[in-house]
N, C-alpha and C. Protein backbone atom coordinates (compact mmCIF):
# COMPACT_ATOMS: atom_id res chain seq x y z
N UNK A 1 0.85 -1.19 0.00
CA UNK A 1 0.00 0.00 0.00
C UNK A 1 0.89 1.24 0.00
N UNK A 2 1.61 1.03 -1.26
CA UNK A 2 2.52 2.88 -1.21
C UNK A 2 1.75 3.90 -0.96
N UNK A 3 0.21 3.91 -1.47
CA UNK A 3 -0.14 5.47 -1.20
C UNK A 3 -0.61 5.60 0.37
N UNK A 4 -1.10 4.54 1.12
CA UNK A 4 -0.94 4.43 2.72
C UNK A 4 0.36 4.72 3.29
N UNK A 5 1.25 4.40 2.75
CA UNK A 5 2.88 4.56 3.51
C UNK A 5 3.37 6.34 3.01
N UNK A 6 3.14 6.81 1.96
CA UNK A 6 3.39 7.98 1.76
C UNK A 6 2.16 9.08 2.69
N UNK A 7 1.23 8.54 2.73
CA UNK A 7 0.49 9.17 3.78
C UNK A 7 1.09 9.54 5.00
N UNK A 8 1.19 8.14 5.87
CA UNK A 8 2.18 8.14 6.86
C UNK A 8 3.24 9.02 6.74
N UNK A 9 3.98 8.67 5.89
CA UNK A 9 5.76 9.49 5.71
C UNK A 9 5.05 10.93 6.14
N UNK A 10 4.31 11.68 4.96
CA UNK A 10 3.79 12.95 4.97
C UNK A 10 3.67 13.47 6.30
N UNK A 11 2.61 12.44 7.03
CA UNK A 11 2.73 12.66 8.68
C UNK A 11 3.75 13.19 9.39
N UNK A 12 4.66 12.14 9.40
CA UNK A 12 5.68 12.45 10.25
C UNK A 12 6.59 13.49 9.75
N UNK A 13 7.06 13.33 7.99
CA UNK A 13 7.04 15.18 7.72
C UNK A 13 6.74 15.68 8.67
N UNK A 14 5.23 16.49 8.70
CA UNK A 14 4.93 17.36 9.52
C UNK A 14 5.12 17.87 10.48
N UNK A 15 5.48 16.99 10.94
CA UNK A 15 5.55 16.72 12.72
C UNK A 15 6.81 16.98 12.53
N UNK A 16 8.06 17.22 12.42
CA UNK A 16 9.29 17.11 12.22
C UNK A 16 10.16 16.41 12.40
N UNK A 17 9.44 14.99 12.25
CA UNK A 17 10.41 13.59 11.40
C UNK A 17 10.81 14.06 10.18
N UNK A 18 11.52 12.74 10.16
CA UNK A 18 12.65 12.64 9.02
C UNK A 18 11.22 11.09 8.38
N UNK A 19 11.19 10.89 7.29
CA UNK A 19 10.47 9.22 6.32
C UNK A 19 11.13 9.46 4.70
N UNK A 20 10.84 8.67 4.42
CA UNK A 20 10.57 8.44 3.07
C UNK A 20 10.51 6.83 2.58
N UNK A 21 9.90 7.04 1.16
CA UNK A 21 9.01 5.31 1.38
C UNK A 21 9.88 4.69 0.02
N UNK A 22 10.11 3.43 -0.07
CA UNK A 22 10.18 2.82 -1.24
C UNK A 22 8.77 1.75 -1.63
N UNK A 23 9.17 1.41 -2.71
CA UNK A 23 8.24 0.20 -2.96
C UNK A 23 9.14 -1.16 -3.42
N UNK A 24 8.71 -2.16 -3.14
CA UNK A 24 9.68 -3.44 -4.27
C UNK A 24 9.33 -4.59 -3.60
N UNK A 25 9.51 -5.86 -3.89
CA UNK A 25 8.39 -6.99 -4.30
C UNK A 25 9.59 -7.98 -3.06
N UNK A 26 9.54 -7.71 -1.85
CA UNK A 26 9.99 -8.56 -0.87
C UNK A 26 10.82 -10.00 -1.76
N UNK A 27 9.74 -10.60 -2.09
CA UNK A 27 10.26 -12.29 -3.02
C UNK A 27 11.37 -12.01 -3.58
N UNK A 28 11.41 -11.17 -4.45
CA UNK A 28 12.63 -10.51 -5.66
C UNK A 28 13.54 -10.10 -4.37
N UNK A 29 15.24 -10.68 -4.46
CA UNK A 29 16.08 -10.52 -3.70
C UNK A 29 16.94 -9.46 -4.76
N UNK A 30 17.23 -9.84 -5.93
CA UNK A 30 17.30 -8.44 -6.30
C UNK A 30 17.29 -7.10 -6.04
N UNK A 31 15.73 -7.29 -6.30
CA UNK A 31 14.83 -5.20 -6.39
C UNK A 31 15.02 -5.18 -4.75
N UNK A 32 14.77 -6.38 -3.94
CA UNK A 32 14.88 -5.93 -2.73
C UNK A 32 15.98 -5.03 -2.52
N UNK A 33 17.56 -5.21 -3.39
CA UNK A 33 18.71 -5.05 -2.54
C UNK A 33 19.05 -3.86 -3.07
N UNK A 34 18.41 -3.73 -4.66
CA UNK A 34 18.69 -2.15 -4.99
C UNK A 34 17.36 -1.39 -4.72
N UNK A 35 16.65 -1.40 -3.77
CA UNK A 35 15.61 -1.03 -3.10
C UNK A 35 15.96 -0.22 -1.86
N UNK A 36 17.15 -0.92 -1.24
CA UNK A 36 17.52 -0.53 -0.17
C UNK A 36 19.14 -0.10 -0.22
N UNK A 37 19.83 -0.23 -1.21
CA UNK A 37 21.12 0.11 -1.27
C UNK A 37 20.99 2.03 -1.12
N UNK A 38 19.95 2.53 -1.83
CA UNK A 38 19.87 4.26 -1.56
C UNK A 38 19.67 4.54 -0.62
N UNK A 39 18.46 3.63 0.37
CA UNK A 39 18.58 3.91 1.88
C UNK A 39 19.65 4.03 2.59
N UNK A 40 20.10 3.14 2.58
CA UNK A 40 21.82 2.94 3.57
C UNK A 40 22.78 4.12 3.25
N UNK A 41 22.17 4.76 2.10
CA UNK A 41 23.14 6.36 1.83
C UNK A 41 23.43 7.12 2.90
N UNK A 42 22.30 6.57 3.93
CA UNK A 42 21.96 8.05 4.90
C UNK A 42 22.30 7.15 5.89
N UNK A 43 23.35 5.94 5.86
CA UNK A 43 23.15 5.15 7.43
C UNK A 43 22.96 4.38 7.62
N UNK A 44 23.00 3.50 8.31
CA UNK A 44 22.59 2.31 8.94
C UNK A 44 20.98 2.37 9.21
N UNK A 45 20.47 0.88 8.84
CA UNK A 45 18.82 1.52 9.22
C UNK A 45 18.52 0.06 10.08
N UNK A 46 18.51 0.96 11.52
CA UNK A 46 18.59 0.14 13.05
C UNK A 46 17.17 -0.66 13.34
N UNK A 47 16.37 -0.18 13.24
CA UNK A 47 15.02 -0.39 13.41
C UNK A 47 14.20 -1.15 11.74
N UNK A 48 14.07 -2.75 12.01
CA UNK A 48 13.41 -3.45 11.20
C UNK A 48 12.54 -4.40 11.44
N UNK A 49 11.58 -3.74 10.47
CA UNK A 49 9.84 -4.33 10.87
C UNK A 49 9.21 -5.23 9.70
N UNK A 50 9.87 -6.72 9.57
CA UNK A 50 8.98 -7.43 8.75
C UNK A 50 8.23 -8.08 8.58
N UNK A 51 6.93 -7.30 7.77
CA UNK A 51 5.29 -7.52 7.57
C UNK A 51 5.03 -7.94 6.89
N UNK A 52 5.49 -8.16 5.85
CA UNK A 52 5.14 -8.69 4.46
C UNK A 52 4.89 -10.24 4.52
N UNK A 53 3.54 -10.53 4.07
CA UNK A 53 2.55 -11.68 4.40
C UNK A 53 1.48 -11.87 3.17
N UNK A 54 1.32 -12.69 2.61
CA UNK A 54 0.19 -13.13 1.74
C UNK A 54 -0.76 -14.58 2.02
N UNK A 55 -1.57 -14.41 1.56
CA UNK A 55 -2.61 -15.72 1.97
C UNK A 55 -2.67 -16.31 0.64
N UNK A 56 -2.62 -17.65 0.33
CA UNK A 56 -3.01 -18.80 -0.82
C UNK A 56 -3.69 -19.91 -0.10
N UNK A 57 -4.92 -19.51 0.75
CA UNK A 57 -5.06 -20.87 1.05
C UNK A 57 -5.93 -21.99 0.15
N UNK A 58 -5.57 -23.21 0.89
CA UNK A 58 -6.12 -24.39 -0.10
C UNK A 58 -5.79 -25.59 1.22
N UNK A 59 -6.56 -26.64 1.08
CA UNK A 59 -6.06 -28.13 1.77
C UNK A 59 -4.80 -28.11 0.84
N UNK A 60 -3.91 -28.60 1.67
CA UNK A 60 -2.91 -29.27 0.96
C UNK A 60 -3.09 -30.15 -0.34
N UNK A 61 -4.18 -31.27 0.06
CA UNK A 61 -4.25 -32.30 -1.59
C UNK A 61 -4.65 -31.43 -2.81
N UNK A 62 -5.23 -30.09 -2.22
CA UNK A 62 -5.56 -29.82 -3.40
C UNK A 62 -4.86 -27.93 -3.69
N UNK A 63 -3.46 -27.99 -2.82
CA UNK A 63 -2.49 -26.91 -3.03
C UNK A 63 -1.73 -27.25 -4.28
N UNK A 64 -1.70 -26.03 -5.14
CA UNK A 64 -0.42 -26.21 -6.17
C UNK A 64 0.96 -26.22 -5.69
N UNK A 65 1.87 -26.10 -5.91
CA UNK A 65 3.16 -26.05 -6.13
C UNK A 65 3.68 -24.70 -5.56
N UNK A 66 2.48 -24.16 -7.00
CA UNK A 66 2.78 -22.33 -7.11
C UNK A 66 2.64 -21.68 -6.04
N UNK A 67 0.77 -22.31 -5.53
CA UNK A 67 0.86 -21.61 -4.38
C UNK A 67 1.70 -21.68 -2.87
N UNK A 68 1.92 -22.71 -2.95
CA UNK A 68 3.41 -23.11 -1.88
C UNK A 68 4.10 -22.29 -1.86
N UNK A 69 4.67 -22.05 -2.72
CA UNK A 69 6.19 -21.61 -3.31
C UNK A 69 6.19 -19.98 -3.33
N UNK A 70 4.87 -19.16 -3.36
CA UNK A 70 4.54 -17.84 -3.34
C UNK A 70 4.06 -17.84 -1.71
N UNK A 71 3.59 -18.08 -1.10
CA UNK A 71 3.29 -17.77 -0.02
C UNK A 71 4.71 -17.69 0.95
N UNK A 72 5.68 -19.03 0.97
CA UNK A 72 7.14 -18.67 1.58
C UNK A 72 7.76 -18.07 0.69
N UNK A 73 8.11 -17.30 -0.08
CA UNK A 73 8.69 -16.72 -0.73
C UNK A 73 8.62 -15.36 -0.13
N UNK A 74 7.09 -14.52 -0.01
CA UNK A 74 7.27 -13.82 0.25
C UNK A 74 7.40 -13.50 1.94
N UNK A 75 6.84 -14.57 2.92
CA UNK A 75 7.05 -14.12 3.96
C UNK A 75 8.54 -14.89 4.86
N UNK A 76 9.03 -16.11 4.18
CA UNK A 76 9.61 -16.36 4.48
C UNK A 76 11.39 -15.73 3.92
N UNK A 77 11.44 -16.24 2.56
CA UNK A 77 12.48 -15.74 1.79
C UNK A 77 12.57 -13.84 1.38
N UNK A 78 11.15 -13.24 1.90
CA UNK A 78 11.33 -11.90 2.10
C UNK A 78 12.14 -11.42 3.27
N UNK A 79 12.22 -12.24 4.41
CA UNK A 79 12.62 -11.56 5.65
C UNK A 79 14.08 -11.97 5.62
N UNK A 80 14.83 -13.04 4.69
CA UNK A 80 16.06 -12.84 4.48
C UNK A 80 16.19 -11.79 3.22
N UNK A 81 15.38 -11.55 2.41
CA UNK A 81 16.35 -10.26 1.47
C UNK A 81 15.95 -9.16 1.63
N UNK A 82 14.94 -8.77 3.02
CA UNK A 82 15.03 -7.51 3.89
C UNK A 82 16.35 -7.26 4.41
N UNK A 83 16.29 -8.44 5.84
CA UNK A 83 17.08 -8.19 6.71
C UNK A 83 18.81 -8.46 6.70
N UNK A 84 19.08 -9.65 5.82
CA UNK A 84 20.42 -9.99 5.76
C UNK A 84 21.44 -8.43 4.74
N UNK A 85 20.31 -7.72 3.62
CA UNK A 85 21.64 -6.49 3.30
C UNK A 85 21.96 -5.43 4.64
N UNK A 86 20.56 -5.71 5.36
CA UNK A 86 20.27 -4.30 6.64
C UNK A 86 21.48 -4.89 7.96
N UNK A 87 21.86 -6.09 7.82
CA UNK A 87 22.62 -6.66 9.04
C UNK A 87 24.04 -6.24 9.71
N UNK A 88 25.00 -6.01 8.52
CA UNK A 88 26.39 -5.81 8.60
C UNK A 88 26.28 -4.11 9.11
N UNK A 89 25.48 -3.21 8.23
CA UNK A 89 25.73 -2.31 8.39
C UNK A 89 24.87 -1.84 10.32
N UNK A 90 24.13 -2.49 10.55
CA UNK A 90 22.91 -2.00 11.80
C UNK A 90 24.60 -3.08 12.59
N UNK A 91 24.83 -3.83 12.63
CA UNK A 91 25.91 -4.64 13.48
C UNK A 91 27.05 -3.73 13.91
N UNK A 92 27.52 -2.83 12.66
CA UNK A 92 28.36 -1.56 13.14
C UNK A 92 28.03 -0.79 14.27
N UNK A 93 27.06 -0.77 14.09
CA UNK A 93 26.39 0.70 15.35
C UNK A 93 25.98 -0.50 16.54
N UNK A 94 26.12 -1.27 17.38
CA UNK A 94 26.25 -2.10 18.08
C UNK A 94 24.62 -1.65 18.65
N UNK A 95 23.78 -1.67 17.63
CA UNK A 95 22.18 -1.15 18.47
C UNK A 95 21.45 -1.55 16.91
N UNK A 96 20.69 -2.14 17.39
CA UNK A 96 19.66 -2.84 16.45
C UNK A 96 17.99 -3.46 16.87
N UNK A 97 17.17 -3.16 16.10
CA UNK A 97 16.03 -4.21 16.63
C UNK A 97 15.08 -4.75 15.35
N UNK A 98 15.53 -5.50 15.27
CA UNK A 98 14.53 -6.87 14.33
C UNK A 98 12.74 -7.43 14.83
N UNK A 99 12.25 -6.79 14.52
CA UNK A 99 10.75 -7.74 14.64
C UNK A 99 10.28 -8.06 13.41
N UNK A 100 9.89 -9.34 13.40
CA UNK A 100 9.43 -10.25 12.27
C UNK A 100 7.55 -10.76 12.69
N UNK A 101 6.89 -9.80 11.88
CA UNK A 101 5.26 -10.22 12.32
C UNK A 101 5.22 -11.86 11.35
N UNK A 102 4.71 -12.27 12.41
CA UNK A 102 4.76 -14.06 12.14
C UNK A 102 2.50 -13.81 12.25
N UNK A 103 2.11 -14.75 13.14
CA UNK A 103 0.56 -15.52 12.82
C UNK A 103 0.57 -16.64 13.74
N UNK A 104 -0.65 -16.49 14.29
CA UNK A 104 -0.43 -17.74 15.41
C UNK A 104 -0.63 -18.83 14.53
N UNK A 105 -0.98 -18.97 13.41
CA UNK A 105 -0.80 -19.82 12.46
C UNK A 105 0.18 -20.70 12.59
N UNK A 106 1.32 -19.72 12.26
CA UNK A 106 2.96 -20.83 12.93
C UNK A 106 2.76 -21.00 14.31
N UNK A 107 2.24 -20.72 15.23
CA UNK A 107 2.44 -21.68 16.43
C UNK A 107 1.40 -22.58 16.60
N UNK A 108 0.37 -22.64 16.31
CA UNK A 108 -1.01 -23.87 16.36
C UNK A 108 -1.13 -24.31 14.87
N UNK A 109 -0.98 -23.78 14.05
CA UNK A 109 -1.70 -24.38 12.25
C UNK A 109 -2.74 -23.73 12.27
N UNK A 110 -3.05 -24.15 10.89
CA UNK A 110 -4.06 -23.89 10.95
C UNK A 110 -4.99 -24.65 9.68
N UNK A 111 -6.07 -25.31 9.16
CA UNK A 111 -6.25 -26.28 8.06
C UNK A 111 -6.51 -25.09 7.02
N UNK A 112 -6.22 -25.70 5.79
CA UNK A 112 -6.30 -24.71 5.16
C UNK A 112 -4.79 -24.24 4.84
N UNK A 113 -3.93 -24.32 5.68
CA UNK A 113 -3.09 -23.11 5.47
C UNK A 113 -1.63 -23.77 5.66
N UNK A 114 -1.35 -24.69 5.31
CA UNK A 114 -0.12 -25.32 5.69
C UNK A 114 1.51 -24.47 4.82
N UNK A 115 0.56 -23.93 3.47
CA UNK A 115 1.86 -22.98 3.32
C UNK A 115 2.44 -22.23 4.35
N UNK A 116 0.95 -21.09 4.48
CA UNK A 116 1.09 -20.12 5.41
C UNK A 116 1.97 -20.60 6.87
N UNK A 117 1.11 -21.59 7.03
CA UNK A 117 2.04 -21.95 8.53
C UNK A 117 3.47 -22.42 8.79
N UNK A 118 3.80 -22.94 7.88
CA UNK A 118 5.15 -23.11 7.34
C UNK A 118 6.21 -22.03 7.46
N UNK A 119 5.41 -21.21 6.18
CA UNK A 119 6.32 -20.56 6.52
C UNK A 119 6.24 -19.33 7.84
N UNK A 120 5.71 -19.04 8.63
CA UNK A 120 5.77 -18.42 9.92
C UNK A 120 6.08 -19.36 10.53
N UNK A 121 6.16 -20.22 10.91
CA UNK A 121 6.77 -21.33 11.44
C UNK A 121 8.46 -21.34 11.26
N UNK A 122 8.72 -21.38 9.80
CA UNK A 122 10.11 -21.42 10.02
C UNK A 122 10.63 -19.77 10.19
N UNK A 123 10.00 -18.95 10.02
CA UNK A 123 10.34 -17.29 10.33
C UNK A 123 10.71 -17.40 12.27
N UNK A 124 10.04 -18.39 12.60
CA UNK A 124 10.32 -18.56 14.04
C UNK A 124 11.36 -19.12 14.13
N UNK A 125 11.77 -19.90 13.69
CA UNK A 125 13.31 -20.71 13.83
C UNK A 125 14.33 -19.80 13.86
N UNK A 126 14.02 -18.93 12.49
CA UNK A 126 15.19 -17.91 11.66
C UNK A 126 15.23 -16.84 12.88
N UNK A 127 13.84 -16.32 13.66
CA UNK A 127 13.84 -15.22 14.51
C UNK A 127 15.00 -15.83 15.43
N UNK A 128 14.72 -17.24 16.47
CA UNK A 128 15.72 -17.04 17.44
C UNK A 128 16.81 -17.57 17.21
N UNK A 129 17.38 -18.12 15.87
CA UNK A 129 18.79 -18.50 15.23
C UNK A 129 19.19 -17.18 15.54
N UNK A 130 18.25 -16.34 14.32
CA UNK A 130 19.30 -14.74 14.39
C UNK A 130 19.98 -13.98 15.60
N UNK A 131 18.64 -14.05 16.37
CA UNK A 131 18.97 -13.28 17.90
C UNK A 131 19.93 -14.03 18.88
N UNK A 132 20.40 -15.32 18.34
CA UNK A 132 21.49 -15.76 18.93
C UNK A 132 22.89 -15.54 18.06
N UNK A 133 23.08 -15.09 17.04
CA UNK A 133 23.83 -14.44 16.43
C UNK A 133 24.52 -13.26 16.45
N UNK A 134 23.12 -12.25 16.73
CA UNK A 134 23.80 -11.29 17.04
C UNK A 134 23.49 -10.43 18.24
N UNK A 135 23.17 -11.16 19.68
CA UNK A 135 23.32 -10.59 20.82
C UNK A 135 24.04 -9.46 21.44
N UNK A 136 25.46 -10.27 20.68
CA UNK A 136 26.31 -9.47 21.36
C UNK A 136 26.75 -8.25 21.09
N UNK A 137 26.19 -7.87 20.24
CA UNK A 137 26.01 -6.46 19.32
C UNK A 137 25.15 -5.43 19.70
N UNK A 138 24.48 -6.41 20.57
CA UNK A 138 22.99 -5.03 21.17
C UNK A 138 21.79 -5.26 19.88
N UNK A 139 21.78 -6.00 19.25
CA UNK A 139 20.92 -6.19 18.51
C UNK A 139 19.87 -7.38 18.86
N UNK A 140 18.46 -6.81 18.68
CA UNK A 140 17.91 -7.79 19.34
C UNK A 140 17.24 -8.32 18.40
N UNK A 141 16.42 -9.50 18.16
CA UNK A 141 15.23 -9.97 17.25
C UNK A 141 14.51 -10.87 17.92
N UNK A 142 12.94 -10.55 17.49
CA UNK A 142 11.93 -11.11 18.04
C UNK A 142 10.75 -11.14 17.01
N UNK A 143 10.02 -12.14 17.25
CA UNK A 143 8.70 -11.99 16.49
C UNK A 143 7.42 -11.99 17.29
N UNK A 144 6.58 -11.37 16.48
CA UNK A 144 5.08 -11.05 17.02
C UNK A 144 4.29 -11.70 16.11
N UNK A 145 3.14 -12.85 17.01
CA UNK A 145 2.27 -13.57 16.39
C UNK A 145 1.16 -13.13 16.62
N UNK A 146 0.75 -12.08 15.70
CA UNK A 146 -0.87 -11.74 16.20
C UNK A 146 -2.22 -13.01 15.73
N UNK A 147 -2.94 -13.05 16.57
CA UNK A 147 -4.13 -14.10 15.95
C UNK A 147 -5.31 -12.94 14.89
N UNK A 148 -6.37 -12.91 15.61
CA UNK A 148 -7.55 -11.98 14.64
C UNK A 148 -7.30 -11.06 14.31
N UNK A 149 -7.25 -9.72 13.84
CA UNK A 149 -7.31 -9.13 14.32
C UNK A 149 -8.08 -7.62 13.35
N UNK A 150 -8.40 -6.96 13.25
CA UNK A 150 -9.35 -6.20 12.47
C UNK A 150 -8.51 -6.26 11.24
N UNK A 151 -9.28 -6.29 10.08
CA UNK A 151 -8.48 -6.03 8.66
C UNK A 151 -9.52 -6.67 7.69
N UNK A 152 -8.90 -6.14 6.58
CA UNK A 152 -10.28 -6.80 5.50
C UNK A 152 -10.29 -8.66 5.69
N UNK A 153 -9.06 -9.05 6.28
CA UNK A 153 -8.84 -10.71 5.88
C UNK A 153 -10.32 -10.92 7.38
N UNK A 154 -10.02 -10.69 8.14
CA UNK A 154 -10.85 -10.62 9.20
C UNK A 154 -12.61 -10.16 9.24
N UNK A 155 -12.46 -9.19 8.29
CA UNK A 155 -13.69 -8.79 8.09
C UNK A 155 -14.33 -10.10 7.47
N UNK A 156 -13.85 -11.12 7.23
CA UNK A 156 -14.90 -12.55 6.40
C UNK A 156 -15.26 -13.46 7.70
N UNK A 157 -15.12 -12.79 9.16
CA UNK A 157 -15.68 -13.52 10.12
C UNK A 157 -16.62 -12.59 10.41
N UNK A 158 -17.92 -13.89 10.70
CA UNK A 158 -18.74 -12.65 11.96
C UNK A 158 -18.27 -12.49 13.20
N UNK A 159 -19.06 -11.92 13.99
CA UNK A 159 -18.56 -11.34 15.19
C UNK A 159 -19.33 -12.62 15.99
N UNK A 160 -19.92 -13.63 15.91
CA UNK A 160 -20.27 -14.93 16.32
C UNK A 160 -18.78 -15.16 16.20
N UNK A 161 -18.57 -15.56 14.57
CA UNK A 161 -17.26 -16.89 14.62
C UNK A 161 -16.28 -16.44 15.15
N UNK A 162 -16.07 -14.92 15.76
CA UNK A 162 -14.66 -14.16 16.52
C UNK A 162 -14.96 -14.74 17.88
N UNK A 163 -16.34 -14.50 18.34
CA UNK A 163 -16.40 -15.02 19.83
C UNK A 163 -15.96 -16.39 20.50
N UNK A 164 -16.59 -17.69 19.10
CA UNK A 164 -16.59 -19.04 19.56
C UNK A 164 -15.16 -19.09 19.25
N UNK A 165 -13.82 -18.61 18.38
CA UNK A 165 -12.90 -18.54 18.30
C UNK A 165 -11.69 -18.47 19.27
N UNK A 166 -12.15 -16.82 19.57
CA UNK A 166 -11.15 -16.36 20.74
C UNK A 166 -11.74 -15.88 22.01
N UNK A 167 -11.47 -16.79 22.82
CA UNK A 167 -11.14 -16.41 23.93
C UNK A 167 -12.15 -14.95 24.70
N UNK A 168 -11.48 -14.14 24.69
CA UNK A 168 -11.75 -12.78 24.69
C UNK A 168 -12.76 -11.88 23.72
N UNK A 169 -13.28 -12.81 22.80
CA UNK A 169 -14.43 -12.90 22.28
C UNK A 169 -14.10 -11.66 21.25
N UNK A 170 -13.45 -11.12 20.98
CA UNK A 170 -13.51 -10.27 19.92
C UNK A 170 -12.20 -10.11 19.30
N UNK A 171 -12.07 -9.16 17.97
CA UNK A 171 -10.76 -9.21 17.17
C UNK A 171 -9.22 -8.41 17.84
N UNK A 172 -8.84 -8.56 17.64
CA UNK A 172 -7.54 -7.43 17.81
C UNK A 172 -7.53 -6.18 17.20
N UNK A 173 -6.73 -5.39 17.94
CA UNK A 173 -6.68 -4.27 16.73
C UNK A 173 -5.46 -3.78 16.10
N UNK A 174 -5.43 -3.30 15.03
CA UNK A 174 -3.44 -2.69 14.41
C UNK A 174 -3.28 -2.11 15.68
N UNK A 175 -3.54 -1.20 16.13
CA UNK A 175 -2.99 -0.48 17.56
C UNK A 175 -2.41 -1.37 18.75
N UNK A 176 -3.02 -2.24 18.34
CA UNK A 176 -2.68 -3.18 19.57
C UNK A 176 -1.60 -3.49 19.53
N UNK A 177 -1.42 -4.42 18.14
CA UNK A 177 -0.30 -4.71 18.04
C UNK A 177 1.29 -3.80 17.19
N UNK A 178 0.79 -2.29 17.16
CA UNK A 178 1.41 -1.46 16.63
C UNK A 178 2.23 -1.32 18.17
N UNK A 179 1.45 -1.13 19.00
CA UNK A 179 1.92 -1.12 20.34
C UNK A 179 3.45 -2.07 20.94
N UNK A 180 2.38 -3.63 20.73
CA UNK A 180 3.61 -4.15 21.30
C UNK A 180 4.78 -4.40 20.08
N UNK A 181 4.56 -3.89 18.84
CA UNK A 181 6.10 -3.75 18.02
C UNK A 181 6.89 -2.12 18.93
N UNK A 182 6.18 -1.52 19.05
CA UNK A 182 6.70 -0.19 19.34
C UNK A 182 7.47 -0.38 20.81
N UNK A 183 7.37 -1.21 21.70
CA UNK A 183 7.43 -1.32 23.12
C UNK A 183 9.05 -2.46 22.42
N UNK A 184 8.86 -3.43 21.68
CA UNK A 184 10.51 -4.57 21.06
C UNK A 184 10.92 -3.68 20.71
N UNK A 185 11.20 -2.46 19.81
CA UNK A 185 12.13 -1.90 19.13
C UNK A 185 12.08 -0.62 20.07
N UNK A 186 11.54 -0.51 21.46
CA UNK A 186 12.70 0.25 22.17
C UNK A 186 13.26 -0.06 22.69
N UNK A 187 14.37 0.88 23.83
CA UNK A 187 15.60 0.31 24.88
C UNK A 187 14.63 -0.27 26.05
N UNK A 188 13.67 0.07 26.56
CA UNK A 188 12.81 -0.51 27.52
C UNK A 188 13.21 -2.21 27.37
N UNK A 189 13.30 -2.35 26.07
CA UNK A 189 12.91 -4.40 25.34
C UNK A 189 14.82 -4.76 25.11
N UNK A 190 15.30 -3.87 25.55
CA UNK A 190 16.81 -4.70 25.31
C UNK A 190 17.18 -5.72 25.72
N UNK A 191 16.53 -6.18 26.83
CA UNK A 191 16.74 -7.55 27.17
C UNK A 191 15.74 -8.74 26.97
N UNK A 192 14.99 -8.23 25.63
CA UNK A 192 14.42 -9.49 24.80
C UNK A 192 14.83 -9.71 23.94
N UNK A 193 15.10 -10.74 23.64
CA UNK A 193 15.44 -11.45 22.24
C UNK A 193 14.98 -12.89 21.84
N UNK A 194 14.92 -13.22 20.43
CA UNK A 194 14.70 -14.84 20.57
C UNK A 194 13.35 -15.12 20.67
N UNK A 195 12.51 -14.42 20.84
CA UNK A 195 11.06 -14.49 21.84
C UNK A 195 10.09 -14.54 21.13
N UNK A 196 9.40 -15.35 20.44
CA UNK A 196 8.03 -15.24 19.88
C UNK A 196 7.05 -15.09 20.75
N UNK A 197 6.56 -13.59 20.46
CA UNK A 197 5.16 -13.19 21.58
C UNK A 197 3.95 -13.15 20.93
N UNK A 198 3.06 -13.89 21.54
CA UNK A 198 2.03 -14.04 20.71
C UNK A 198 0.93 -12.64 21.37
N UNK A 199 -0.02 -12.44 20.72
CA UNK A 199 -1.48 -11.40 20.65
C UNK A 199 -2.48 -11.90 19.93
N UNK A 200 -3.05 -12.33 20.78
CA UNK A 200 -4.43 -13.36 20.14
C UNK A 200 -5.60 -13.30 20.99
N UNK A 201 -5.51 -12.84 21.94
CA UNK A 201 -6.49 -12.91 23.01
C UNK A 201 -6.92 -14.10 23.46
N UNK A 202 -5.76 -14.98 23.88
CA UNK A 202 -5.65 -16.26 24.43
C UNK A 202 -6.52 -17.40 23.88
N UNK A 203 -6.03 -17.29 22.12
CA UNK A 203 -6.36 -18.08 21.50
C UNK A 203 -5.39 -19.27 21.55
N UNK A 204 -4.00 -19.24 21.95
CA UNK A 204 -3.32 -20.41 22.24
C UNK A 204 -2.05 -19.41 23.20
């Protein structure tokens, strides 16, 4: 959603931040890397937030290939050709924070969705491999598994199938979990790492 993210940027313009937005296709390790090679003009870029997520669901017997292969691609094989050009240089400045939005999907399944879960599933492996990598740098990484939570994918439940669902009987909200990314990528969270935290409203 570039014209949502240039919105934003504009925002913080205002306010007297510093933004500016790119666009480029996570999967493509490529466009990813000359996507971000102009960024790094200005620096090391300490603070990384990867969201990038698509849905193909299907039962497995009757999943393609394709759709397999596009669903980890982009959330799995995106969060290495985000984060691995952003690493060397954020490792210099001995201060870093990695959050990787995962899906309680990867921690329970879910039918339907065995790409999907897969790959958040192995984004969990990669989260606390990494954060044991680079600890000692002051760099931390963690992932956030939100369950429901308001959005058009969500809007295809009623507010019945949210209740018998979760727990807490209703959806999540972006704020919510805008929150607890905002709370990992400050110094308050320096001594988390490794940590898949889930937000589901004690759906597992």
């Amino acid at each position: 959603n570039l014209a949502g993210a240039e919105r934003i940027a504009a925002g913080i313009r205002a306010a007297g931040g510093g933004a500016e937005t790119t666009h480029f296709d996570v999967a493509d390790g490529r466009a990813t890397v000359a996507a971000l090679e102009p960024l790094l003009q200005g620096g090391a870029i300490q603070i990384v937030v990867n969201n990038a997520g698509i849905y193909e669901d299907a039962n497995m017997a009757g999943m393609s290939a394709e759709q397999w292969r596009r669903v980890i691609a982009v959330s799995l094989d995106g969060f290495f050709n985000v984060t691995q050009p952003l690493l060397l240089p954020m490792l210099r400045t001995r201060w870093g924070r990695i959050v990787n939005i995962s899906s309680v999907a990867g921690v329970i399944g879910n039918r339907g969705q065995t790409n999907y879960a897969a790959a958040k599933a192995g984004l969990h492996g990669a989260t606390k491999s990494l954060a044991m990598e680079v600890a000692s740098r002051g760099v931390t990484v963690n992932a956030v598994a939100p369950g429901i939570i308001e959005s058009r994918a969500a809007a295809t439940f009623s507010a019945e199938q949210i209740a018998a669902m979760v727990p807490m009987q209703r959806a999540g909200t972006p704020d919510e979990v805008a929150s607890l990314v905002a709370f990992l990528v400050s110094d308050a969270a320096s001594y988390i790492s490794g940590q898949i935290i889930s937000i589901n409203g004690a759906m597992a």
